[in-house]
Structures are given as C-alpha cells and as structure tokens.
C-alpha atoms as a PDB file:
ATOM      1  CA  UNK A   1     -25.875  76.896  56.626  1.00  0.00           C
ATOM      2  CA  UNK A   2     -28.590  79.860  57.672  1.00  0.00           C
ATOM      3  CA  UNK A   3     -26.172  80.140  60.707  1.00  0.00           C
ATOM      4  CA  UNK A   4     -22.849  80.029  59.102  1.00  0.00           C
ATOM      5  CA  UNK A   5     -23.837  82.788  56.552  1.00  0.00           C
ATOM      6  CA  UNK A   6     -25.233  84.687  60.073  1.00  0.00           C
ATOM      7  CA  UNK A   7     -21.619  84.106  62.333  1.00  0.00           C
ATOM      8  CA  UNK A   8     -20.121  85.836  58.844  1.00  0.00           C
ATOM      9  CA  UNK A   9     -22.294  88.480  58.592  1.00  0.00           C
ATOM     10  CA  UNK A  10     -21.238  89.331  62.313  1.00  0.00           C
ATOM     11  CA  UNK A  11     -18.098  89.655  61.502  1.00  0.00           C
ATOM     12  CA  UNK A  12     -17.828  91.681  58.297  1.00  0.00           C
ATOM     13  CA  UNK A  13     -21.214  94.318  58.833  1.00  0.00           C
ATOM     14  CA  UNK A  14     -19.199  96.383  60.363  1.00  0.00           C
ATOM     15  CA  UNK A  15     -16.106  99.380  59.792  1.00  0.00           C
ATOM     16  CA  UNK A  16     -13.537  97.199  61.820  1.00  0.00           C
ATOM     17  CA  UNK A  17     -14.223  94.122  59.946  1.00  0.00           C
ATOM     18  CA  UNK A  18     -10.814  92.121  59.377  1.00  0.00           C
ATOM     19  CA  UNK A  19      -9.045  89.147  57.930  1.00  0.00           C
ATOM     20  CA  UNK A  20      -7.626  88.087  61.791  1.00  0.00           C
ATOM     21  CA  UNK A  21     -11.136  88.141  63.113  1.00  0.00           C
ATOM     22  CA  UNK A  22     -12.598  85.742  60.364  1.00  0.00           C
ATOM     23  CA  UNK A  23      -9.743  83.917  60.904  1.00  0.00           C
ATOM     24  CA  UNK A  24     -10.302  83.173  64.390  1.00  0.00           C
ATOM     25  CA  UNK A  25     -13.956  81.962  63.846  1.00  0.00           C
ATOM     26  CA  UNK A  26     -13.448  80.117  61.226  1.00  0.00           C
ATOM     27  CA  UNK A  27     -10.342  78.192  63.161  1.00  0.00           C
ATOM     28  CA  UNK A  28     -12.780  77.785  66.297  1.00  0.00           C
ATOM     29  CA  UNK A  29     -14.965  75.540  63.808  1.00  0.00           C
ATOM     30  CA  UNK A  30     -11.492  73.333  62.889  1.00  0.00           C
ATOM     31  CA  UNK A  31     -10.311  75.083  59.686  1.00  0.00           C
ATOM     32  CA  UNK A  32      -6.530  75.895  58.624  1.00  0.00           C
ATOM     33  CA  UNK A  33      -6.461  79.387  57.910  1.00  0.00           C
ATOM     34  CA  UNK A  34      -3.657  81.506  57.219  1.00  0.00           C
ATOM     35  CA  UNK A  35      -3.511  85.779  56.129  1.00  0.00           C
ATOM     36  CA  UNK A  36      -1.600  87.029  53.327  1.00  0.00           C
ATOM     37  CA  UNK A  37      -1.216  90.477  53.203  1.00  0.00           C
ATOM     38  CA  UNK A  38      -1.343  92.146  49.529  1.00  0.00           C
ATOM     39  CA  UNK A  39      -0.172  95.325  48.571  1.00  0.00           C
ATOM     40  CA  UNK A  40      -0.461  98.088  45.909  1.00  0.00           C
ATOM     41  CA  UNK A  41      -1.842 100.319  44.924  1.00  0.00           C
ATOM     42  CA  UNK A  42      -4.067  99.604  48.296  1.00  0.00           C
ATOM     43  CA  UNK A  43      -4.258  97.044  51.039  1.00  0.00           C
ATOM     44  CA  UNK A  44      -6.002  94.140  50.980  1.00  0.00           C
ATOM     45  CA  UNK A  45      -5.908  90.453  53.213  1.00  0.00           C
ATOM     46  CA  UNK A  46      -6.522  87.196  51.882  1.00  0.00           C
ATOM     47  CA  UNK A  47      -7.636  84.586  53.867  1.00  0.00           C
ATOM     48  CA  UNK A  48      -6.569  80.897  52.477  1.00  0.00           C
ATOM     49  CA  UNK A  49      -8.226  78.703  54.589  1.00  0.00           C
ATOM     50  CA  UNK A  50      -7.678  74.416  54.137  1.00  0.00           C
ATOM     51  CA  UNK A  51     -10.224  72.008  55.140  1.00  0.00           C
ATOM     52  CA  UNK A  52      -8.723  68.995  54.430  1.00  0.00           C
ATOM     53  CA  UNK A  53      -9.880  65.346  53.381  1.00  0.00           C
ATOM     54  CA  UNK A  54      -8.983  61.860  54.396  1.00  0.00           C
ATOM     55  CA  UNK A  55      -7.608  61.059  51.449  1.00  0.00           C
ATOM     56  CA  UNK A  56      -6.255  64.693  50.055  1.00  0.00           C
ATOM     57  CA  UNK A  57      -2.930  65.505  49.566  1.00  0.00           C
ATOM     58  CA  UNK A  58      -2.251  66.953  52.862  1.00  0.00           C
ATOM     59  CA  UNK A  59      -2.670  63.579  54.216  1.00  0.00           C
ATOM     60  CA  UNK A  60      -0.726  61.969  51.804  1.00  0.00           C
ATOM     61  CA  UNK A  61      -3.713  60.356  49.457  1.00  0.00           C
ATOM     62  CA  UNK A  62      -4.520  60.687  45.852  1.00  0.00           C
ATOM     63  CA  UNK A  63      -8.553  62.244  46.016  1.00  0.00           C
ATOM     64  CA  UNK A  64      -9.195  65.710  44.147  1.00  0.00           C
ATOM     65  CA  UNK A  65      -8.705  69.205  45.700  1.00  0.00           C
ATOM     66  CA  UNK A  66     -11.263  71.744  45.421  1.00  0.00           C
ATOM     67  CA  UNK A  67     -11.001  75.528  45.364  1.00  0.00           C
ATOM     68  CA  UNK A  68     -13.540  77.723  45.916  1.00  0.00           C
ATOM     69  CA  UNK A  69     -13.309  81.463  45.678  1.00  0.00           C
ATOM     70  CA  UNK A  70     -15.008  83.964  46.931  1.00  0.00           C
ATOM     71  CA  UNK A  71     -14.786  87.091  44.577  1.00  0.00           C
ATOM     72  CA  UNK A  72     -13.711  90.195  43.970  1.00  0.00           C
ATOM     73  CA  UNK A  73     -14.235  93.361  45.610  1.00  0.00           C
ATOM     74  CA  UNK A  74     -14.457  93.905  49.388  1.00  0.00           C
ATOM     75  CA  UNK A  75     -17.139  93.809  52.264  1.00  0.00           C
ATOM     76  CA  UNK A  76     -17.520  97.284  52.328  1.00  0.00           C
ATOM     77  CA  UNK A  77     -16.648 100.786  50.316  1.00  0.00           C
ATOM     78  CA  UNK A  78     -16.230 103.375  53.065  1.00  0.00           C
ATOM     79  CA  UNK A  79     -16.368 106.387  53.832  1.00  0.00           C
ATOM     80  CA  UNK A  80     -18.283 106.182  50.824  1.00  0.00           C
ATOM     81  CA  UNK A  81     -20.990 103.725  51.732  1.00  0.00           C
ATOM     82  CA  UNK A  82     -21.440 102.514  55.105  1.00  0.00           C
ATOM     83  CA  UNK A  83     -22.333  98.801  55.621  1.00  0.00           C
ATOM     84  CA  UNK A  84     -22.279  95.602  54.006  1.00  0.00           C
ATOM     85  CA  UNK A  85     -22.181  96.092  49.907  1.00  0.00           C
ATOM     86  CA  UNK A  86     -23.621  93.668  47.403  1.00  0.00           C
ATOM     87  CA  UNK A  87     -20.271  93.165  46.227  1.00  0.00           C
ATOM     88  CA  UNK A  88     -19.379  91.798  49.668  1.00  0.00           C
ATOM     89  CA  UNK A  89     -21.666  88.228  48.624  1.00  0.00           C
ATOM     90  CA  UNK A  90     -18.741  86.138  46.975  1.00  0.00           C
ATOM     91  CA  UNK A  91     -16.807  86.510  50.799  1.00  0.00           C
ATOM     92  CA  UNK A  92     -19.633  85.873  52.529  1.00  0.00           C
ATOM     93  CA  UNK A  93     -20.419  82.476  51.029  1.00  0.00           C
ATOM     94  CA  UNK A  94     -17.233  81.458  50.393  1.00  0.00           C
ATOM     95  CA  UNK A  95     -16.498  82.117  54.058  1.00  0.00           C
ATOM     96  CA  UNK A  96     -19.711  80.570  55.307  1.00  0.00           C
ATOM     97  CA  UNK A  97     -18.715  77.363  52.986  1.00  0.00           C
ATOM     98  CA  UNK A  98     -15.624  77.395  55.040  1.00  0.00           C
ATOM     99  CA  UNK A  99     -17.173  77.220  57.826  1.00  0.00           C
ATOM    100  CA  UNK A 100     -19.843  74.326  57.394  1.00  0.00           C
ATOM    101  CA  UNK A 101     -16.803  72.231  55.331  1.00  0.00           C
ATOM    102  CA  UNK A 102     -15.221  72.731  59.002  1.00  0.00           C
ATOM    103  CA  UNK A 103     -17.886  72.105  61.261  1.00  0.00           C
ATOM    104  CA  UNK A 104     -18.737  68.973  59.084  1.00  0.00           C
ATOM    105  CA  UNK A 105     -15.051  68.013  59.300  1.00  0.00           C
ATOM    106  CA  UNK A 106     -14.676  68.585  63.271  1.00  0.00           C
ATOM    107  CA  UNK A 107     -17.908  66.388  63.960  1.00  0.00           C
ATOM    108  CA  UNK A 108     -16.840  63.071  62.096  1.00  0.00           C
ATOM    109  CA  UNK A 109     -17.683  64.312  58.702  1.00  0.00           C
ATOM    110  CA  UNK A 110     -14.629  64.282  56.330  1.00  0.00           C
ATOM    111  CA  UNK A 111     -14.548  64.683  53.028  1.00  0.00           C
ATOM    112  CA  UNK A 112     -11.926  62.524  50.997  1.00  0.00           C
ATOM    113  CA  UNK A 113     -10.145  65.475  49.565  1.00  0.00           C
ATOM    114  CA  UNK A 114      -9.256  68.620  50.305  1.00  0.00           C
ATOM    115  CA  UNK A 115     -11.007  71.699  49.997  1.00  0.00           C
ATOM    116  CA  UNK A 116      -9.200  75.118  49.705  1.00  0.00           C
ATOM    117  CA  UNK A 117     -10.560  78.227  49.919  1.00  0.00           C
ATOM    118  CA  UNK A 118      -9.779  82.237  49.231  1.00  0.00           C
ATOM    119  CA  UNK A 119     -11.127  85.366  49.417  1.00  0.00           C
ATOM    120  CA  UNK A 120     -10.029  88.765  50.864  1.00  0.00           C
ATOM    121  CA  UNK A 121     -11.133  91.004  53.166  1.00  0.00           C
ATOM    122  CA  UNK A 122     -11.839  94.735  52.666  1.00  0.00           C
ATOM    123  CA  UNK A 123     -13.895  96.823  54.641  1.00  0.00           C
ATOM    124  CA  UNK A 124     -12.542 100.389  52.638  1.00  0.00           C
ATOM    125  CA  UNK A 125     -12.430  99.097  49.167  1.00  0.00           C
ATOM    126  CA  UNK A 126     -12.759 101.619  46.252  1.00  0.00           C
ATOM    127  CA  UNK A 127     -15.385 101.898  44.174  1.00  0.00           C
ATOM    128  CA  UNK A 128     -15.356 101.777  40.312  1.00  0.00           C
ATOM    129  CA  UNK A 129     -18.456 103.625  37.693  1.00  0.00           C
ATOM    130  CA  UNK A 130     -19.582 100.851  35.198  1.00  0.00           C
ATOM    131  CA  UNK A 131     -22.173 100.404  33.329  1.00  0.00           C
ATOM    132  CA  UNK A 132     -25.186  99.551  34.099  1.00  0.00           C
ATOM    133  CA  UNK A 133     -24.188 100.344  37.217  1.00  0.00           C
ATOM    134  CA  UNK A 134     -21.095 100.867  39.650  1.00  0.00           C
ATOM    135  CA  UNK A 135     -19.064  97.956  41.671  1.00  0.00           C
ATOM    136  CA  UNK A 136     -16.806  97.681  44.394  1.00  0.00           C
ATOM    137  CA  UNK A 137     -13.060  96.612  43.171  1.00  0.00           C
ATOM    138  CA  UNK A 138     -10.185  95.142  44.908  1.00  0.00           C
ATOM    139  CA  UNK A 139      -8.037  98.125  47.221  1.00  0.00           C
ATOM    140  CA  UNK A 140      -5.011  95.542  45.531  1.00  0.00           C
ATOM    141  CA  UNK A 141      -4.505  95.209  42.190  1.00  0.00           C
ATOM    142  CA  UNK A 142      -6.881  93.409  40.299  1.00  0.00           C
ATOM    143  CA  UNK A 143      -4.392  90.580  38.558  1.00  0.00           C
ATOM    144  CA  UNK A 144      -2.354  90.613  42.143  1.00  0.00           C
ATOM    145  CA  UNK A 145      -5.341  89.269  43.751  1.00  0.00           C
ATOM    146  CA  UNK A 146      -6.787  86.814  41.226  1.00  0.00           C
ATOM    147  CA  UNK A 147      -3.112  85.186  41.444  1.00  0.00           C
ATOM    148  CA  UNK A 148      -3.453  84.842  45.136  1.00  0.00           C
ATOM    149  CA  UNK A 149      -6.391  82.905  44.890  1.00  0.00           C
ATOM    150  CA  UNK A 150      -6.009  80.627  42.046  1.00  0.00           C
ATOM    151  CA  UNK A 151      -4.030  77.244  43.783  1.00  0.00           C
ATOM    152  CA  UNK A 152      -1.837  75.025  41.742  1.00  0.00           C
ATOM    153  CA  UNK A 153      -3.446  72.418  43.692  1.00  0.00           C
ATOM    154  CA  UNK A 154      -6.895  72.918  42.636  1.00  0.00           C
ATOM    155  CA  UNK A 155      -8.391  70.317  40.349  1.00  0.00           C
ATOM    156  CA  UNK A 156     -11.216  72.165  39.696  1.00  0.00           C
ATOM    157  CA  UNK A 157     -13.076  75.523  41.264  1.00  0.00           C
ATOM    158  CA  UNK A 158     -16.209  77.477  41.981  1.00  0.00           C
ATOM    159  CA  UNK A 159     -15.431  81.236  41.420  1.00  0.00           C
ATOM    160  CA  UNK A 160     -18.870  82.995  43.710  1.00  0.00           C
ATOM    161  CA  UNK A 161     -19.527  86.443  42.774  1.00  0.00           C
ATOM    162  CA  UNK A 162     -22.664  89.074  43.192  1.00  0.00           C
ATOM    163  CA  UNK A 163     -23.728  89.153  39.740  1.00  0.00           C
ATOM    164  CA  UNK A 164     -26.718  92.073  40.147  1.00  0.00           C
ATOM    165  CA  UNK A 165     -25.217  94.434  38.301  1.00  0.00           C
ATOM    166  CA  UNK A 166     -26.033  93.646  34.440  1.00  0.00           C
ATOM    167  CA  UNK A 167     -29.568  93.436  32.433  1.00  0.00           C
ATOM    168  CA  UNK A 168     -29.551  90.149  31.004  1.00  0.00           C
ATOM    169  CA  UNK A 169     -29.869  87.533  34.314  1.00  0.00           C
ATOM    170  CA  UNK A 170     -32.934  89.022  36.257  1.00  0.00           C
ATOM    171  CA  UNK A 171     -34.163  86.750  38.811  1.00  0.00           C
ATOM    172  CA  UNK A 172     -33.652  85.975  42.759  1.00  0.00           C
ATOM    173  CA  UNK A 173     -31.579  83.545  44.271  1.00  0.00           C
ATOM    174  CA  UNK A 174     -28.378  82.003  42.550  1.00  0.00           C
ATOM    175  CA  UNK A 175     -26.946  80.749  39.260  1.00  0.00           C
ATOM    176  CA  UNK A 176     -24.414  78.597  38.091  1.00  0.00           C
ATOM    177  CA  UNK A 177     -22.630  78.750  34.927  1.00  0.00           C
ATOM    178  CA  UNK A 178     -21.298  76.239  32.125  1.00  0.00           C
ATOM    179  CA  UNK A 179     -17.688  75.262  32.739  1.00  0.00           C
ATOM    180  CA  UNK A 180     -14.765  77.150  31.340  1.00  0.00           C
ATOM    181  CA  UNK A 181     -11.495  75.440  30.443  1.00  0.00           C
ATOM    182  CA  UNK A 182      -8.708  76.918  28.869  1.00  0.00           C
ATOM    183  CA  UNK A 183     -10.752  78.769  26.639  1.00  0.00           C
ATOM    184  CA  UNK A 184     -14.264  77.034  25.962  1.00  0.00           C
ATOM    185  CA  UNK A 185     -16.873  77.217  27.673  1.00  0.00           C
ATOM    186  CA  UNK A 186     -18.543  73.571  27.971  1.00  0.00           C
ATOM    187  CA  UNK A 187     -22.229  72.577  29.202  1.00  0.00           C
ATOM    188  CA  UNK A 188     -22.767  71.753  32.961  1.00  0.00           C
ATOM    189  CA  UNK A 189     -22.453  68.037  33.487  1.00  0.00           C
ATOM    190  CA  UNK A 190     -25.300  66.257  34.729  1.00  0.00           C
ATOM    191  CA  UNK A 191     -24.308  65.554  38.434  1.00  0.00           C
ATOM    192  CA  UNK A 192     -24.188  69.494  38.745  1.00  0.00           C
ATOM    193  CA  UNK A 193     -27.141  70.424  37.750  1.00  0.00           C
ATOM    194  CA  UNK A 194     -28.572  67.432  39.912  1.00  0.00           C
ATOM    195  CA  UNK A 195     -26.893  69.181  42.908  1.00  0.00           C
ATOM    196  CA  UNK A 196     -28.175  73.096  41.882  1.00  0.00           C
ATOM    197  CA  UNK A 197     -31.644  71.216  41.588  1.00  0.00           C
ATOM    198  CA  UNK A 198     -32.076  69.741  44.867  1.00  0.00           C
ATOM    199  CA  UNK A 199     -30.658  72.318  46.664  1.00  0.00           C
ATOM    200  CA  UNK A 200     -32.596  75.201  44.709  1.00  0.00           C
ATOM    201  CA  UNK A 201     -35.722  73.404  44.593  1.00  0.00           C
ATOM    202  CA  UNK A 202     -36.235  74.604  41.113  1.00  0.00           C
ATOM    203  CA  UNK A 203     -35.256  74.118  37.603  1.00  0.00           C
ATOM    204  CA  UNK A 204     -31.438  74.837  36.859  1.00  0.00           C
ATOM    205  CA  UNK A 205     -30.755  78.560  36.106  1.00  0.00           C
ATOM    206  CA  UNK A 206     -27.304  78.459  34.189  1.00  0.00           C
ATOM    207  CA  UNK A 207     -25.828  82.438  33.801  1.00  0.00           C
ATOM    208  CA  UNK A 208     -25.429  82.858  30.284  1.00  0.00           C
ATOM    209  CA  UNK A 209     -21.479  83.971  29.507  1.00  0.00           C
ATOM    210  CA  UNK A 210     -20.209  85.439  26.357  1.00  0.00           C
ATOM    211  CA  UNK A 211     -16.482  85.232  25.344  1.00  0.00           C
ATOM    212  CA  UNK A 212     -15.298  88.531  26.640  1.00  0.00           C
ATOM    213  CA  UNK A 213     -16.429  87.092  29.910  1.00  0.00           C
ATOM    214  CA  UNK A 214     -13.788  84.687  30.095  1.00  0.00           C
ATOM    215  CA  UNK A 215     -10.649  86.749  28.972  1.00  0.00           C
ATOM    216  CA  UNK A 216      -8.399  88.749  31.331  1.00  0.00           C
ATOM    217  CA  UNK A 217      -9.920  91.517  33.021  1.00  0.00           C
ATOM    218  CA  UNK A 218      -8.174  95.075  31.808  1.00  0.00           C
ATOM    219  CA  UNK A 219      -8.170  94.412  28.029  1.00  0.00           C
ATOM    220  CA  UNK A 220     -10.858  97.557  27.495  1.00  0.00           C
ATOM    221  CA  UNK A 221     -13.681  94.755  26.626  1.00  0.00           C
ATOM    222  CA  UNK A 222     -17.248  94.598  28.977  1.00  0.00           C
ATOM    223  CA  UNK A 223     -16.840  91.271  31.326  1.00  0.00           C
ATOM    224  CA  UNK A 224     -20.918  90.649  33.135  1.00  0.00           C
ATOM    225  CA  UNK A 225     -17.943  90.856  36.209  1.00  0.00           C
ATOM    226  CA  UNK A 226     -15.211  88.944  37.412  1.00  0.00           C
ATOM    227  CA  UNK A 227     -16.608  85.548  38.017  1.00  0.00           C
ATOM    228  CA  UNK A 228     -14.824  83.680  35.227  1.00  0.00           C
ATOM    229  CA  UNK A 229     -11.447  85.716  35.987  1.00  0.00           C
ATOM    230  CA  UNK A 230      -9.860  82.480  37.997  1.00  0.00           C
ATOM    231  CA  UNK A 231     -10.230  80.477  34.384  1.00  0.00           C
ATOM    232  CA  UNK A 232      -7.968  82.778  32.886  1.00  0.00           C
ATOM    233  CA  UNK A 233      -5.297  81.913  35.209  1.00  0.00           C
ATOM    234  CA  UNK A 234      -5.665  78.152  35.594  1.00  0.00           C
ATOM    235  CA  UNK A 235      -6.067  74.863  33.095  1.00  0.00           C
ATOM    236  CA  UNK A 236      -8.444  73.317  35.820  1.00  0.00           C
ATOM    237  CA  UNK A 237     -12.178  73.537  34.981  1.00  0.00           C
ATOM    238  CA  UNK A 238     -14.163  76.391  36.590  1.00  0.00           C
ATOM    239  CA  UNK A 239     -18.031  77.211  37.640  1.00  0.00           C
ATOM    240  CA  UNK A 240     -19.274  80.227  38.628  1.00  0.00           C
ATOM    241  CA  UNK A 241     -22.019  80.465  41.257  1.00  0.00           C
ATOM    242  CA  UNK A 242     -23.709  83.636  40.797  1.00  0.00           C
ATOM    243  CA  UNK A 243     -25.658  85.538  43.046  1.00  0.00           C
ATOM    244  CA  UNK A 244     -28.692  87.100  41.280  1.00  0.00           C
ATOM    245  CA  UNK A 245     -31.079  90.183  41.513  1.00  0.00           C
ATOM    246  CA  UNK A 246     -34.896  90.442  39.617  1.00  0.00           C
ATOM    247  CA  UNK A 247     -33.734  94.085  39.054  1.00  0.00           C
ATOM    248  CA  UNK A 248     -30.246  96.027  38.215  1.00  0.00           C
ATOM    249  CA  UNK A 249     -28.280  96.078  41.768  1.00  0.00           C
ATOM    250  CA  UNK A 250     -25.040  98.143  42.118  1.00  0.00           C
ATOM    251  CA  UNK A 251     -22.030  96.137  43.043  1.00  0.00           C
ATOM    252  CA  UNK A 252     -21.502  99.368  45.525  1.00  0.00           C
ATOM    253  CA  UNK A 253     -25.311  98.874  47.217  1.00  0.00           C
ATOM    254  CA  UNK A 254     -26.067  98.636  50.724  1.00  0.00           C
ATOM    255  CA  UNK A 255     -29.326  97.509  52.072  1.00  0.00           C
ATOM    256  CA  UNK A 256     -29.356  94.239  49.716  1.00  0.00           C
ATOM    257  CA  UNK A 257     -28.464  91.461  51.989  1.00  0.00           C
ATOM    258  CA  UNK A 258     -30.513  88.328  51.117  1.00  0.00           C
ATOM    259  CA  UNK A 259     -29.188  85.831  53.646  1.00  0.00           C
ATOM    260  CA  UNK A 260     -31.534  82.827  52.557  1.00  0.00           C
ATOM    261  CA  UNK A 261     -30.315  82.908  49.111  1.00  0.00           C
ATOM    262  CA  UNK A 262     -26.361  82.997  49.758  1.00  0.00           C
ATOM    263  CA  UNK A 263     -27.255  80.251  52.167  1.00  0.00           C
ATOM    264  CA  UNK A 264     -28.233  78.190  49.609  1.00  0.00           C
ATOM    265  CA  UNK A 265     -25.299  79.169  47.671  1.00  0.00           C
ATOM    266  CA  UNK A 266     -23.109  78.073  50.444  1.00  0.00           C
ATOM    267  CA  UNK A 267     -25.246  75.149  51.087  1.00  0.00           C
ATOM    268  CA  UNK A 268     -24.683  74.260  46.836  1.00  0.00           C
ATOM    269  CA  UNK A 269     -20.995  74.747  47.241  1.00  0.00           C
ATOM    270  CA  UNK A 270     -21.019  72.285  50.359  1.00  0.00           C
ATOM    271  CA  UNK A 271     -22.541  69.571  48.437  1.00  0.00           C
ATOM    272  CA  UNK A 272     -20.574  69.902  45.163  1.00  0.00           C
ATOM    273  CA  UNK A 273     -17.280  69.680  47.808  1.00  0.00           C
ATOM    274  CA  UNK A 274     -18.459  66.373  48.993  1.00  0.00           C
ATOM    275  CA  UNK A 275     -19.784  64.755  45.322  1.00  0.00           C
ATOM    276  CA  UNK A 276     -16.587  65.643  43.931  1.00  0.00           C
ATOM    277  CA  UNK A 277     -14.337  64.900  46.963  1.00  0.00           C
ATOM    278  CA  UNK A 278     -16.110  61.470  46.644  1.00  0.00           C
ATOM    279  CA  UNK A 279     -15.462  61.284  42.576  1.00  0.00           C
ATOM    280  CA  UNK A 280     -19.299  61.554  41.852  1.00  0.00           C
ATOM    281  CA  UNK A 281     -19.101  64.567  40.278  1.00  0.00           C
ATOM    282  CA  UNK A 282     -17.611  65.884  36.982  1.00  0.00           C
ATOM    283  CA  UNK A 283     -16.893  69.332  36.130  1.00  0.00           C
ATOM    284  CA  UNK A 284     -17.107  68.654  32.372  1.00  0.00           C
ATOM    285  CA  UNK A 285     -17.134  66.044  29.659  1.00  0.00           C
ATOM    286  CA  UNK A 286     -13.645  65.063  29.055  1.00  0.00           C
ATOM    287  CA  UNK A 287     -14.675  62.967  25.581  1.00  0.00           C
ATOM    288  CA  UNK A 288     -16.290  66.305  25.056  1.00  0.00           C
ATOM    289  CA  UNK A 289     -13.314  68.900  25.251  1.00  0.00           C
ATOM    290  CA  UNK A 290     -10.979  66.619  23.531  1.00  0.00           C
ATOM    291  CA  UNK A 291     -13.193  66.091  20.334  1.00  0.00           C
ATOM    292  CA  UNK A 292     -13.214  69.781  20.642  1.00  0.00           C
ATOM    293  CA  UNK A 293      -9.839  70.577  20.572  1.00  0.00           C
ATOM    294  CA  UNK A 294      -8.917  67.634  17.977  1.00  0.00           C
ATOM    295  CA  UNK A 295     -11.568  69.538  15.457  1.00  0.00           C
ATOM    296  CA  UNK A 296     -11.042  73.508  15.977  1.00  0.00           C
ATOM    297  CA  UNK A 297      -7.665  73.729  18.005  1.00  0.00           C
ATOM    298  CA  UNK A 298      -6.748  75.002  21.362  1.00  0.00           C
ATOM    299  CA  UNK A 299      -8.351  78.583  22.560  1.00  0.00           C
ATOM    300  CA  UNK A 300      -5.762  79.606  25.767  1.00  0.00           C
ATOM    301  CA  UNK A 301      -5.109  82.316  23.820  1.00  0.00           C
ATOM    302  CA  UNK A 302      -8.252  83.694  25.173  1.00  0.00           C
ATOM    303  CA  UNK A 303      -6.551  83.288  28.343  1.00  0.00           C
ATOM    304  CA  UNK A 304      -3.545  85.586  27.872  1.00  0.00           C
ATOM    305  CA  UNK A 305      -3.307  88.694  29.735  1.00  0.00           C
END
C-alpha cells in the first residue's frame, strides 16, 4: 500500500496535477473511472472510480456496496502555497485505496461487492482562515461537491479527511470515528475496531465528535472539519478515518506529508472493503439504533441543510 500512496503522490505533488492523469493510473491497475467536471463559484474534477465485486450490483448480485470518500479540499492551494497541502490527505488515500482495491481485483482478488469511490482533484484550491488554524476548501461549492460524492448505491461509507487542524485529537497516525446515522452517532462495532487494531498495531483511537460535527456545513456553528459532512446527505451509516497530527497542523500546510501513516489508512480502508464486501463486518448495531429511535425519536433533523 507504501507504493500505491507513492504512484499518487507522483501524480498530485505537482502544479499540473489533474483528474485525467489519476485517471489513467488508476485505470492501468483495472479500475472504472470516470471525471465529472463541477462548477461554481470555481472549478473542480471529481473522479468516481468503481471497483467492482463478484457479486455487486454491477454484476447483477445482491452483496453490499461500499463508498469511500476522500475529502474535502484540494491537493494544493496555489499561487499561495506551493506543493502538496495537508488538506490534500483524504485524496491521497482514497485514491491509493483505489488503487490496491484494483490491483487486488486485476490479480484474482475480487471482492463480492462493489466498491465506489470519490474525491476531486484541485491543484489551485482556495484557502479559508479558521480557527485554530486555516484549511484548504473546495474551488466548487461546498454542498455541490458533497452531493457528487455521496452514491445512492452506497450501503455504508468511510468519509477520510486530514483532521490536524483542531486541539482536542493530538497524536500521529490515524483515527476512526463512531458511526453516524441519520442523526446519532453510535459506538464502533466490534469487527471495526478489530480491523483499526491489526492494522494500527495499537489500541483503537476513536476521534471524539460532538453534534455540530455532524450537521450541514454553512449553518455558522464550528464542525472539527468536514469528515462527517457525507452523513448529512445519506441514511447509510458513515465512519470517518481521520488523519492525525501530535501538534495543531494547518489544513493549508506544506511540508507535512507522512506517507507511512496514510498508508495504513489506505491499507485500513482496504480491509474494511473486503470484511464488509464479505458480510463480516457491521457498521453499527441495528438492535441498537432501533431501541434508540423507539425511546427518544428520530434526529434527521440534524441532517437538514
């Protein structure tokens, strides 16, 4: 996965980066990838690339699609910063899952369902002040974009974002978080944190969220970032994989690239594909959620934008 993350790195370090050329290397390893160009205020591609199952709907067959997106901002913020920006991480493993979901796929490998992911390409994008400190946001608009990459046809998703940029999750490598649906957010399930263990070789570090995190971004309340925005557009269960920092990292910093850890962030999204492709793996408690729901009521109203 080392290598993956490495072939993506290639392609987006630099001021020509571009949706086509990702595209091309990522449907040299077998993948389905096709470019949607979104406008206003700015311009912005999204790549929706399909690796697809045995047994997913593509070929007919019943087995669960996953999505996996990577967010939000883009690989780079020129003129004003040259080079890759810590914002660019959700792409870059989302785009290096791609690629190892393909490779796996083209060499006898195949998952039973499909696997769909998004993310955009942006080598220009603008940057945004914020406290504690600045990020990198989407040259598209913000609700445009999250849209584009929540599928109808994804059962459930892992939303990958840089989280550096805040004061209360200081450590290295990654995170994941408890799942949100339609307004709670519920405990990881066992098989998940089984995965995050063996392929962290550590105890599970779960990002803490608070309920402004998981309500539309643009309603004038502080969100950690926009790693839980893809709940507020879908009833499917969602995960956030977080990329972490021992110290306050700007979304908008250069110089930050720590390609061992989004390795094994790419190398945890790989393995949750194939446990839940295979039905092994639960995003939530569904006895949970309903005795929930029975006893204080729907929340989707947390979802409204």
């Amino acid at each position: 996965m080392l290598k993956r993350i490495l072939e993506v790195v290639d392609l987006v370090d630099t001021a020509s980066a571009s949706a086509a050329k990702v595209a091309d290397h990522l449907r040299g390893l077998g993948a389905e990838v096709e470019i949607v160009a979104l406008e206003g205020p700015g311009h912005t591609d999204l790549l929706r690339v399909t690796v697809r199952g045995s047994e997913g709907s593509r070929a007919g067959g019943s087995a669960p699609t996953l999505g996996v997106i990577g967010r939000l901002g883009g690989v780079g913020s020129r003129p004003q910063k040259l080079g890759l920006v810590s914002d660019a991480d959700g792409a870059i493993v989302a785009l290096a899952s791609a690629g190892g979901l393909a490779r796996m796929r083209r060499l006898g490998d195949v998952l039973r369902g499909d696997v769909l992911i998004r993310t955009h390409i942006s080598a220009s994008s603008p940057m945004v002040p914020r406290e504690p400190a600045p990020l990198v946001d989407s040259p598209a608009d913000r609700d445009t974009l999250a849209r584009a990459e929540v599928d109808p046809e994804m059962a459930a998703i892992l939303s990958i974002d840089s989280t550096r940029a805040n004061r209360i999750a200081k450590q290295g490598g990654f995170a994941i978080t408890g799942t949100v649906k339609e307004g709670y957010i519920l405990r990881p399930t066992n098989a998940m944190l089984d995965v995050y263990e063996r392929v962290a070789g550590r105890p599970p570090v779960v990002l803490p969220l608070f309920t402004q995190d998981i309500t539309p971004s643009g309603n004038l309340v502080h969100h950690i970032n926009s790693i839980m925005q893809p709940s507020t557009l879908t009833d499917a269960p969602v995960v956030g994989v977080a990329l972490l920092a021992p110290v306050v990292v700007a979304g908008v910093a250069t110089g930050v690239l720590r390609e061992q850890e989004l390795a094994a962030a790419a190398t945890f999204v790989v393995e949750v594909a194939k446990e839940f492709s295979a039905g092994s793996l639960p995003f939530y408690h569904e006895d949970e959620l309903r005795r929930l729901v029975e006893m204080y009521g729907s929340l989707r109203h947390l979802q409204k934008r």
